[in-house]
C-alpha atoms as a PDB file:
ATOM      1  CA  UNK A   1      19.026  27.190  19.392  1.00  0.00           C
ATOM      2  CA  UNK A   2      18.412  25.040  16.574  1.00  0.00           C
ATOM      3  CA  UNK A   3      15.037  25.705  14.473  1.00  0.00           C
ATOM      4  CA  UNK A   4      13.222  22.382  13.007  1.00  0.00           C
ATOM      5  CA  UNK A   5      10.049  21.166  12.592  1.00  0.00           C
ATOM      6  CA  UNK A   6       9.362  18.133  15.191  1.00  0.00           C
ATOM      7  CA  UNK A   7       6.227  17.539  13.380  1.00  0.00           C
ATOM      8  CA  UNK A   8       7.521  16.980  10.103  1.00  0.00           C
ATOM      9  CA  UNK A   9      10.088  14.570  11.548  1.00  0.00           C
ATOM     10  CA  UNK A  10       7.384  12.265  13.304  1.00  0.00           C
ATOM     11  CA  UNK A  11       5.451  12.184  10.568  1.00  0.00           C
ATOM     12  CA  UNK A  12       8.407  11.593   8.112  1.00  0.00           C
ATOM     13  CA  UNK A  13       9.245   8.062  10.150  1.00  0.00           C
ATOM     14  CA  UNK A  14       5.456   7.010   9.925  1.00  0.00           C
ATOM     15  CA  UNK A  15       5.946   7.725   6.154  1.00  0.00           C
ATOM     16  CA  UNK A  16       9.221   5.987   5.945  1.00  0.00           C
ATOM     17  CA  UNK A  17       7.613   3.149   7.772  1.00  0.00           C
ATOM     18  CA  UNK A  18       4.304   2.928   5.248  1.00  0.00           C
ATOM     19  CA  UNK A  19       6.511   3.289   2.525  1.00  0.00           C
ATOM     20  CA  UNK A  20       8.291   0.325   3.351  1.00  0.00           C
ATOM     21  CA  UNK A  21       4.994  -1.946   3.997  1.00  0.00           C
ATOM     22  CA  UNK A  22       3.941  -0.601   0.560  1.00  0.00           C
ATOM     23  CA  UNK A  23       7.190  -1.134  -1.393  1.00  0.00           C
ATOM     24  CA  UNK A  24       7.138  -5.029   0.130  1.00  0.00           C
ATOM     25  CA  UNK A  25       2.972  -5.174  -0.431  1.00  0.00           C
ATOM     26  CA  UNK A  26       3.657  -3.561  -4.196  1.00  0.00           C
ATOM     27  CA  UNK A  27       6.411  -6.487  -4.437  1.00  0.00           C
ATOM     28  CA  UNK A  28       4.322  -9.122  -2.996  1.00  0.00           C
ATOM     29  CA  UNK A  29       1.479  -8.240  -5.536  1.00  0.00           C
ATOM     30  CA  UNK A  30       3.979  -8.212  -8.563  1.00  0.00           C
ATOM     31  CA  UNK A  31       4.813 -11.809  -7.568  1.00  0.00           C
ATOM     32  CA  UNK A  32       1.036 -12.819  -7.384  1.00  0.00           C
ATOM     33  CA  UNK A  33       0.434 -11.375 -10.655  1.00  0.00           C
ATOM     34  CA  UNK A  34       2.932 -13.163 -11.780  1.00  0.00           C
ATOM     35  CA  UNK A  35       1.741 -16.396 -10.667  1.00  0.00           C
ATOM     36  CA  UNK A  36      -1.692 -15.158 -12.012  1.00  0.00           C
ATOM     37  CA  UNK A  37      -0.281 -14.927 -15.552  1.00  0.00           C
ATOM     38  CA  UNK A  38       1.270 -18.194 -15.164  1.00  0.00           C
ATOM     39  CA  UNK A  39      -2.204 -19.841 -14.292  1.00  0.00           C
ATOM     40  CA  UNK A  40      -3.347 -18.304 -16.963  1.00  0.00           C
ATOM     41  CA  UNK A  41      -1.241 -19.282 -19.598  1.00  0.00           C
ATOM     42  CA  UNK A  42      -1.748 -22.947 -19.100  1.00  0.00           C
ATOM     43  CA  UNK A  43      -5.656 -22.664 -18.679  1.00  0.00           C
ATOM     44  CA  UNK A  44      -5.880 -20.042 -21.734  1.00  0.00           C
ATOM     45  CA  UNK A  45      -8.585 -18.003 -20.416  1.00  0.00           C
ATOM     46  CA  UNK A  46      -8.798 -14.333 -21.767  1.00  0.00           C
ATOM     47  CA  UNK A  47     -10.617 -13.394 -17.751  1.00  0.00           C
ATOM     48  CA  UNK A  48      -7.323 -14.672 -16.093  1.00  0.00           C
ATOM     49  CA  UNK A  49      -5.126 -12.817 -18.357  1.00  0.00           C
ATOM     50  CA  UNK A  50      -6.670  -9.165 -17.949  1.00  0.00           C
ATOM     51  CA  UNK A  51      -7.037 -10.071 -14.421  1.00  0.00           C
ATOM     52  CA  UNK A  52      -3.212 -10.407 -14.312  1.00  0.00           C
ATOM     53  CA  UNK A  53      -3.114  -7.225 -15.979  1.00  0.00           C
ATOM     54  CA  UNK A  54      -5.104  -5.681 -13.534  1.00  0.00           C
ATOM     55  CA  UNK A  55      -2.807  -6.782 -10.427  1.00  0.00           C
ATOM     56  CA  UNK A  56       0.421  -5.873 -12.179  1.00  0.00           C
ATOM     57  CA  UNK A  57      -0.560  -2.385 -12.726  1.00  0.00           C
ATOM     58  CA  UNK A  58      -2.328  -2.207  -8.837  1.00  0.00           C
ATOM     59  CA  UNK A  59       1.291  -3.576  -8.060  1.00  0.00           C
ATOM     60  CA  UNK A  60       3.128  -1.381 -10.472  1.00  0.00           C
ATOM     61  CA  UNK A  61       1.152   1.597  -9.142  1.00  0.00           C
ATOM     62  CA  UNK A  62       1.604   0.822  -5.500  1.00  0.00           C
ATOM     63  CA  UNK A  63       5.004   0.542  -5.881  1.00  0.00           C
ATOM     64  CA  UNK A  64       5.456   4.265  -7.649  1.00  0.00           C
ATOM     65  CA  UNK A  65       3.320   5.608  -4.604  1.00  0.00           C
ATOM     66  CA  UNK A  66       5.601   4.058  -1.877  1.00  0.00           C
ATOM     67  CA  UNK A  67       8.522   4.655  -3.297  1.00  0.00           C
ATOM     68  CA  UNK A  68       7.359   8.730  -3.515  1.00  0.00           C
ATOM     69  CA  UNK A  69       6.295   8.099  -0.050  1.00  0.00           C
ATOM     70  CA  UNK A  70       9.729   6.594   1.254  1.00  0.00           C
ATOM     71  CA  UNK A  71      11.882   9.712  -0.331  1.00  0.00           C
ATOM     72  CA  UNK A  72       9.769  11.497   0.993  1.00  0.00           C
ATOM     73  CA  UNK A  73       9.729  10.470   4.440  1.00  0.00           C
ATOM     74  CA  UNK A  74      13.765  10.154   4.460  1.00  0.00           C
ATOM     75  CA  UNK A  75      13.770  13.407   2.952  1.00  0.00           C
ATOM     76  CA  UNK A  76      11.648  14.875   5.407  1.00  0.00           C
ATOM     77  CA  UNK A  77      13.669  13.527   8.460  1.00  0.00           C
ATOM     78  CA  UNK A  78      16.932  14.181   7.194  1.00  0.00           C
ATOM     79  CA  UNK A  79      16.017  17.829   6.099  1.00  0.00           C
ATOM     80  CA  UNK A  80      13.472  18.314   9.287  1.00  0.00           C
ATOM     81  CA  UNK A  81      15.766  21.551  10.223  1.00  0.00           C
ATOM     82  CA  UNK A  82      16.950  22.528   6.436  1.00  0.00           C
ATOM     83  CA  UNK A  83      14.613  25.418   5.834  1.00  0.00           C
ATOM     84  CA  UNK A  84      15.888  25.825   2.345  1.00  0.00           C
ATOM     85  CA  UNK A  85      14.042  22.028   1.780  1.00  0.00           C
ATOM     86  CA  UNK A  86      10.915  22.827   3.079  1.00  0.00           C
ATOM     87  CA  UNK A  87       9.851  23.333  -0.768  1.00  0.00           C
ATOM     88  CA  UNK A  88      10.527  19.767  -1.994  1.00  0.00           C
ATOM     89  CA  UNK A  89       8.840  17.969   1.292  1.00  0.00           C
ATOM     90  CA  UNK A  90       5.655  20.245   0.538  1.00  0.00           C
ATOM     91  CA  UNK A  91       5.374  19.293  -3.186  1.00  0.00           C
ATOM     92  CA  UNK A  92       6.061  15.748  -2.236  1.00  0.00           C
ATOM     93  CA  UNK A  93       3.599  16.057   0.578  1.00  0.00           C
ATOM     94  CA  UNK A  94       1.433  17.668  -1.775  1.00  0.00           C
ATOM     95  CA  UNK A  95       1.902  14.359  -4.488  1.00  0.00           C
ATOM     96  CA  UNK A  96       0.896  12.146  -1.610  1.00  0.00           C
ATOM     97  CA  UNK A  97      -1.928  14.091  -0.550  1.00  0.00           C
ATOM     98  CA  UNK A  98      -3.257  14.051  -4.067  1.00  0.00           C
ATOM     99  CA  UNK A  99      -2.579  10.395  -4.298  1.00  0.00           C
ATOM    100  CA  UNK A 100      -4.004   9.087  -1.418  1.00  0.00           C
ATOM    101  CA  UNK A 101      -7.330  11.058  -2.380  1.00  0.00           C
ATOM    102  CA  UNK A 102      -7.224   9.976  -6.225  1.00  0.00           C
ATOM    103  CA  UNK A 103      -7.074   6.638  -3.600  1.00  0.00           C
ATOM    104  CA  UNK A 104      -9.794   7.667  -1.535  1.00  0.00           C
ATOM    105  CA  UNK A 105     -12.413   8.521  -4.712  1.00  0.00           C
ATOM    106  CA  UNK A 106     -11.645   5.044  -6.413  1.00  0.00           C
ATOM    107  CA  UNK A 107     -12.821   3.366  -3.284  1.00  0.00           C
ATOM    108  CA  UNK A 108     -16.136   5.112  -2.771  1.00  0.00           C
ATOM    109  CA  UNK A 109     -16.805   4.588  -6.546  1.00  0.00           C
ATOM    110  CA  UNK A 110     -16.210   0.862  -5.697  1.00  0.00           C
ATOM    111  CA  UNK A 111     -18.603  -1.424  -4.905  1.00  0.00           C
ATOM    112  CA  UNK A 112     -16.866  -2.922  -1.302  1.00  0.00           C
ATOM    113  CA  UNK A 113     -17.130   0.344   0.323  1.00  0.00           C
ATOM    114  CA  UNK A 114     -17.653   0.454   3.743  1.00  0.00           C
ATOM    115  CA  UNK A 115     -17.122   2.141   7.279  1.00  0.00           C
ATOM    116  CA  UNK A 116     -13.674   0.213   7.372  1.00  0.00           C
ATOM    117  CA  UNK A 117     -12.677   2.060   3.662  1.00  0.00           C
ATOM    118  CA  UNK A 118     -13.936   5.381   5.261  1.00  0.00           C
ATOM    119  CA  UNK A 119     -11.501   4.924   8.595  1.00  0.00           C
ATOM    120  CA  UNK A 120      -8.541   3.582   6.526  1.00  0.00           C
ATOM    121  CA  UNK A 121      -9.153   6.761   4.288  1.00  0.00           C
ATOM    122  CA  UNK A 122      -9.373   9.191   7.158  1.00  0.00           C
ATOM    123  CA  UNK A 123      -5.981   7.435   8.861  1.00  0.00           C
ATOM    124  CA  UNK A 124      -4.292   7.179   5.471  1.00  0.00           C
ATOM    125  CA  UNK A 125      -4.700  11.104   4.734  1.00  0.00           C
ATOM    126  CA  UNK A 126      -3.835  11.821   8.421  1.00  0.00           C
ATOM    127  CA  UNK A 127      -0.128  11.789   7.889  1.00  0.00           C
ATOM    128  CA  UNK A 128       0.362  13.145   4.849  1.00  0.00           C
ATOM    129  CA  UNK A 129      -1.574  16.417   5.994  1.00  0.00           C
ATOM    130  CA  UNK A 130       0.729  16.392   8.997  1.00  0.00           C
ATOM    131  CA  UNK A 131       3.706  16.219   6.716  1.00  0.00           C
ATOM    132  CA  UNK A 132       2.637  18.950   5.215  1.00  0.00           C
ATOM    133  CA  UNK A 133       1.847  21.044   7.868  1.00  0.00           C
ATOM    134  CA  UNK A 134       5.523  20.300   8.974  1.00  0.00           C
ATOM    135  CA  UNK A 135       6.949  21.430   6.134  1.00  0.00           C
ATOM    136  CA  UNK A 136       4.891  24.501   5.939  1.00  0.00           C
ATOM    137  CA  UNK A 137       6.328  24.878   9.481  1.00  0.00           C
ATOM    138  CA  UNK A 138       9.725  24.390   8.312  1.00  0.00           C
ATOM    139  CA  UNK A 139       9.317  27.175   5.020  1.00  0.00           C
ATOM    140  CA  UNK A 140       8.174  29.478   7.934  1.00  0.00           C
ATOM    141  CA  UNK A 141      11.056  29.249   9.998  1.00  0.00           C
ATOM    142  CA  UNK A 142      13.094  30.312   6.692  1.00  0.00           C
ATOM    143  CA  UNK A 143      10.922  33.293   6.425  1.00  0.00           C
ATOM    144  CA  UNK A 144      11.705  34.642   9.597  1.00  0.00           C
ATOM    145  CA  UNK A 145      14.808  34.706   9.387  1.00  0.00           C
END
């Protein structure tokens, strides 16, 4: 019989899936900034500029974090029953874990924080900690062999 860890396939797809609606979100925001920074140029204004600024490096940022968070979900299914992987899909895990609480922090500092920021935080930090837990799963299986 074949050992793998279910859970860290299912929750490799979800992260597959997010990391796709962040690369084309990241993407979407590079082209607004863009369009910012246009606007800006022909009014001049020194506010317009740093507020392009601002939305490139959100954009830049987002795309970093759902590109980590696509490898890691194709790594994760593709390696769901490859015990000798388990390490890289928990320090992945562990990257997106750390990022989406860095995340998490930045919006209860802000000022639009609400009970909306506080479900999207809990669901956003859901997966991840099943990921890992799947891949912890997975580095067990190796062990007991």
């Amino acid at each position: 019989m074949e050992k793998s860890s279910k859970l860290l396939k299912v929750s490799s797809i979800f992260l597959i899936v997010f990391g796709i609606v962040g690369l084309v979100v990241s993407i979407i925001g590079l082209i607004f900034a863009g369009a910012v920074d246009v606007g800006a140029a022909g009014v001049g204004t020194h506010d317009a500029e740093l507020l392009g600024l601002i939305i490139t490096i959100a954009a830049v940022v987002g795309l970093v974090s759902a590109l980590i968070t696509l490898v890691a979900g194709v790594l994760g299914v593709k390696n769901h029953a490859n015990p000798e992987k388990a390490t890289v899909c928990i320090v992945l895990g562990i990257i997106i874990l750390v990022s989406t609480i860095s995340e998490t922090v930045l919006t209860i500092a802000g000022e639009n924080f609400d009970a909306l920021n506080i479900i999207f935080a809990v669901l956003g930090l859901v997966i991840p900690i099943l990921y890992v837990v799947g891949a912890f799963q997975l580095k067990g299986m190796a062990q007991k062999n």
